[in-house]
C-alpha atoms as a PDB file:
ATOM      1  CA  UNK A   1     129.256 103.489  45.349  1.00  0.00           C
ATOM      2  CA  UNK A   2     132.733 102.507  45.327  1.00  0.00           C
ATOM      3  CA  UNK A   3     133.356 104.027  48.590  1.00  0.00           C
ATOM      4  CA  UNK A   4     130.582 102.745  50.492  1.00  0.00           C
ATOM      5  CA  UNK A   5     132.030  99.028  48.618  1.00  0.00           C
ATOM      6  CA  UNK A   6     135.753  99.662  50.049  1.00  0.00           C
ATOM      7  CA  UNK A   7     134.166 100.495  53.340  1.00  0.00           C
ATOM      8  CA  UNK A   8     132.262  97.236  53.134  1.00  0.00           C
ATOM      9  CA  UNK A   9     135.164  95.581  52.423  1.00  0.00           C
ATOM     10  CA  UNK A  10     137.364  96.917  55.241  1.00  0.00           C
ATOM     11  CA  UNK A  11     134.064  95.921  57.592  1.00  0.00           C
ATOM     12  CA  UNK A  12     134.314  92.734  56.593  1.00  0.00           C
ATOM     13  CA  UNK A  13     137.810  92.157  56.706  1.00  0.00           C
ATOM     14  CA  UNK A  14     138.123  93.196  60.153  1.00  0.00           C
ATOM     15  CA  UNK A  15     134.821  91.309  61.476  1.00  0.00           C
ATOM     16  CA  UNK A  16     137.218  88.531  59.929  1.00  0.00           C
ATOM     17  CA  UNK A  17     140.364  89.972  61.838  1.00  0.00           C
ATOM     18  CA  UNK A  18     138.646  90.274  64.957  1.00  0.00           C
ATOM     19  CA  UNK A  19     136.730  86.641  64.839  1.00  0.00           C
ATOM     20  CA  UNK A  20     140.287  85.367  64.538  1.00  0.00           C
ATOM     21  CA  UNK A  21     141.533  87.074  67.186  1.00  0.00           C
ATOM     22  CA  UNK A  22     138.818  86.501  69.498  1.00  0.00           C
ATOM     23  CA  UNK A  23     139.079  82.467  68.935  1.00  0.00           C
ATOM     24  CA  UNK A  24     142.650  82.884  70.300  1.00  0.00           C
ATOM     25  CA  UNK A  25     142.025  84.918  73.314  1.00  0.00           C
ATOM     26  CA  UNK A  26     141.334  82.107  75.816  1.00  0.00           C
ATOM     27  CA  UNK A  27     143.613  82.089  78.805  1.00  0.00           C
ATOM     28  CA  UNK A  28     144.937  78.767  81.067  1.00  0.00           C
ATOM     29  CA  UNK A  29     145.767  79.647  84.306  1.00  0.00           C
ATOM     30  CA  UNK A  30     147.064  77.063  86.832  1.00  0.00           C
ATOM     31  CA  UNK A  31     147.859  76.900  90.835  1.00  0.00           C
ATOM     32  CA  UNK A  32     150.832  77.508  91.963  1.00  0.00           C
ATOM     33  CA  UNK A  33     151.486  73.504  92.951  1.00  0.00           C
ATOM     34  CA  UNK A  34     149.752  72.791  89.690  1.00  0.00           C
ATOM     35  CA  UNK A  35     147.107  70.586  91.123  1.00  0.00           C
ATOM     36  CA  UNK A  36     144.116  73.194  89.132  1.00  0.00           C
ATOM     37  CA  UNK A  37     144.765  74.515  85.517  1.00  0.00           C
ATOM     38  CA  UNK A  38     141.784  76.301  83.894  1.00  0.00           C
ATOM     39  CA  UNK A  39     141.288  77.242  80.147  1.00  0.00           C
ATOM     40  CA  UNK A  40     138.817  79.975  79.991  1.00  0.00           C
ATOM     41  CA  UNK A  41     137.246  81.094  76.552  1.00  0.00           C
ATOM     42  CA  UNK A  42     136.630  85.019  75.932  1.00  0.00           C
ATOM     43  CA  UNK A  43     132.843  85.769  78.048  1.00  0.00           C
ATOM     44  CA  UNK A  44     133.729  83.619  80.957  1.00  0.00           C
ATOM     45  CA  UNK A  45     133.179  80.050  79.613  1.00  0.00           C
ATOM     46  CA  UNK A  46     135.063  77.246  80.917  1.00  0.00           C
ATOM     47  CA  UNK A  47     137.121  74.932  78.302  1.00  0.00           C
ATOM     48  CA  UNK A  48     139.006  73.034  80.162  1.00  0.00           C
ATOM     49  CA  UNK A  49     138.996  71.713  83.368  1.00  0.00           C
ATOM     50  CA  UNK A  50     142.058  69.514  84.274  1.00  0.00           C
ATOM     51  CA  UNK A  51     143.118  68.340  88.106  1.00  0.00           C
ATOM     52  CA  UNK A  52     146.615  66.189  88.805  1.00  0.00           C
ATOM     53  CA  UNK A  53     145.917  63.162  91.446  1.00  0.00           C
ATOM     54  CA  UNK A  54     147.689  65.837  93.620  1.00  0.00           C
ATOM     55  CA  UNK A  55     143.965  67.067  94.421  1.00  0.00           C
ATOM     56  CA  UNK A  56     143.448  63.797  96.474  1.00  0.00           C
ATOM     57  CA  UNK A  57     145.250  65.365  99.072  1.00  0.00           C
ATOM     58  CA  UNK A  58     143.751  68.559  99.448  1.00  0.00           C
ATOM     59  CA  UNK A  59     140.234  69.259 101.341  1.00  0.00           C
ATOM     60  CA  UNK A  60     136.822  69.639  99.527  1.00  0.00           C
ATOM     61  CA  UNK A  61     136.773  73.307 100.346  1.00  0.00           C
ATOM     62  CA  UNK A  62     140.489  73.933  99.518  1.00  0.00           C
ATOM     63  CA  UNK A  63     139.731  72.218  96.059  1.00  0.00           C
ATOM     64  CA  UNK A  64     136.731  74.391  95.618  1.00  0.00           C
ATOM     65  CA  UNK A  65     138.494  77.756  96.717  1.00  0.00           C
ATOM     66  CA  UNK A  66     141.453  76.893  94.396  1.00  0.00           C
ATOM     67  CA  UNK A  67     139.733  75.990  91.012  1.00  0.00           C
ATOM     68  CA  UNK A  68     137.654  79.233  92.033  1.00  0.00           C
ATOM     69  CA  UNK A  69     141.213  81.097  92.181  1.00  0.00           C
ATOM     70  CA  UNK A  70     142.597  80.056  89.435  1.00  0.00           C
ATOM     71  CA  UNK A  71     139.633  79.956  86.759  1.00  0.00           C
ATOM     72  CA  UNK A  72     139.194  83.929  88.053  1.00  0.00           C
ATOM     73  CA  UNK A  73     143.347  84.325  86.997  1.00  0.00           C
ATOM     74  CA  UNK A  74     142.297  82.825  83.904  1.00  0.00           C
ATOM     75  CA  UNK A  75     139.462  84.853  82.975  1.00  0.00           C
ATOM     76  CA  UNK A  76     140.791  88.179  83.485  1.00  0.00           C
ATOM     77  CA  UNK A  77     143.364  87.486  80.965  1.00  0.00           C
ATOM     78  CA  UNK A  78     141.208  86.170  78.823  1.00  0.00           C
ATOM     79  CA  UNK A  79     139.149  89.065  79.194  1.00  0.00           C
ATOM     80  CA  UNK A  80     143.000  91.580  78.530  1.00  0.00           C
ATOM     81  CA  UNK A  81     143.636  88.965  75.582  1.00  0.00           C
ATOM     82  CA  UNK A  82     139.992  89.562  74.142  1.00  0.00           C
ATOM     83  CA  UNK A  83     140.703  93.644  74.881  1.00  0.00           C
ATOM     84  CA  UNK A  84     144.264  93.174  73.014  1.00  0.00           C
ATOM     85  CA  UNK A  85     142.620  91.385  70.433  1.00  0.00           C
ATOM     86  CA  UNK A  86     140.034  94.380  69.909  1.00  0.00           C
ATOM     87  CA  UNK A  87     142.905  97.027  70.058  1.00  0.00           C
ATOM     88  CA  UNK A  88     145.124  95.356  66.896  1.00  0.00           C
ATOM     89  CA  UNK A  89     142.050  95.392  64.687  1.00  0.00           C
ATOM     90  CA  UNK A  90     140.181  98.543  65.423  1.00  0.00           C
ATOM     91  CA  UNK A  91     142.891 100.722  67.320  1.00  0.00           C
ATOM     92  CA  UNK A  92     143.461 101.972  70.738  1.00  0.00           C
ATOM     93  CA  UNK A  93     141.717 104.980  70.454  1.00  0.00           C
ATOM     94  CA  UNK A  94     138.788 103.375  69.517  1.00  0.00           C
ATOM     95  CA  UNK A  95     135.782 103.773  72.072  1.00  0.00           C
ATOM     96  CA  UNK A  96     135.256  99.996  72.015  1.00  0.00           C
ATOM     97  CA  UNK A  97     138.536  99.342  73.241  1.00  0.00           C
ATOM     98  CA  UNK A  98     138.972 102.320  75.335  1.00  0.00           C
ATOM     99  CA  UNK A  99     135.328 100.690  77.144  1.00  0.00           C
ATOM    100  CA  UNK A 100     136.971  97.238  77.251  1.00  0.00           C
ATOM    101  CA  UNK A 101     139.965  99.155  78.951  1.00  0.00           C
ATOM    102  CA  UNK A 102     138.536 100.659  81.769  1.00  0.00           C
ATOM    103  CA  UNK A 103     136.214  97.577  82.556  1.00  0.00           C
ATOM    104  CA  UNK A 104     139.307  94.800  82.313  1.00  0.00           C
ATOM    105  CA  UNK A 105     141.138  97.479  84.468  1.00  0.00           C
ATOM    106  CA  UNK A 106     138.735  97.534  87.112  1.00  0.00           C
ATOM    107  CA  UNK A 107     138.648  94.001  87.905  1.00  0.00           C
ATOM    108  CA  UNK A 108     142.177  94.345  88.702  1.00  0.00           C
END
């Protein structure tokens, strides 16, 4: 019984870890005339959106084509931070992370 307890435990404190972690794995990614910067959350979800009057000057479809650019920057390292994040709480030969790995890798 104590065991199974201590195992609980450990389960619990790294569901803990890893929620922590995972909070903290958003990325912000910005053009390189820093008209666009995106914060994207771990998943894909957009935070943050924020454009500089710099924008004015640019084209509808050039707008477009850069936010697309950048928030993509953004959430592939969100998506490395996230598999980081995994990797300090449950190791980096654990199949989770190894998973995360190859997928984050093959966006590249």
């Amino acid at each position: 019984m104590r065991d199974f307890q201590g195992r609980m435990a450990s389960m619990v404190e790294r569901a803990s870890s890893l929620n922590e972690a995972m909070a903290t794995a958003s990325a912000t990614a910005a053009s390189p005339d820093g008209e666009v910067e995106v914060t994207v959350a771990v998943g894909g979800s957009l935070q943050e959106l924020r454009l500089t009057p710099a924008i004015r000057q640019m084209s509808a479809q050039s707008l477009a084509e850069t936010i697309k650019a950048v928030y993509r920057e953004a959430a592939e390292e969100a998506g490395r931070n996230a598999t980081g994040a995994l990797a300090d709480v449950f190791g980096e030969d654990n199949d989770l992370v190894r998973q995360a790995r190859a997928r984050t890798q093959g966006e590249d």
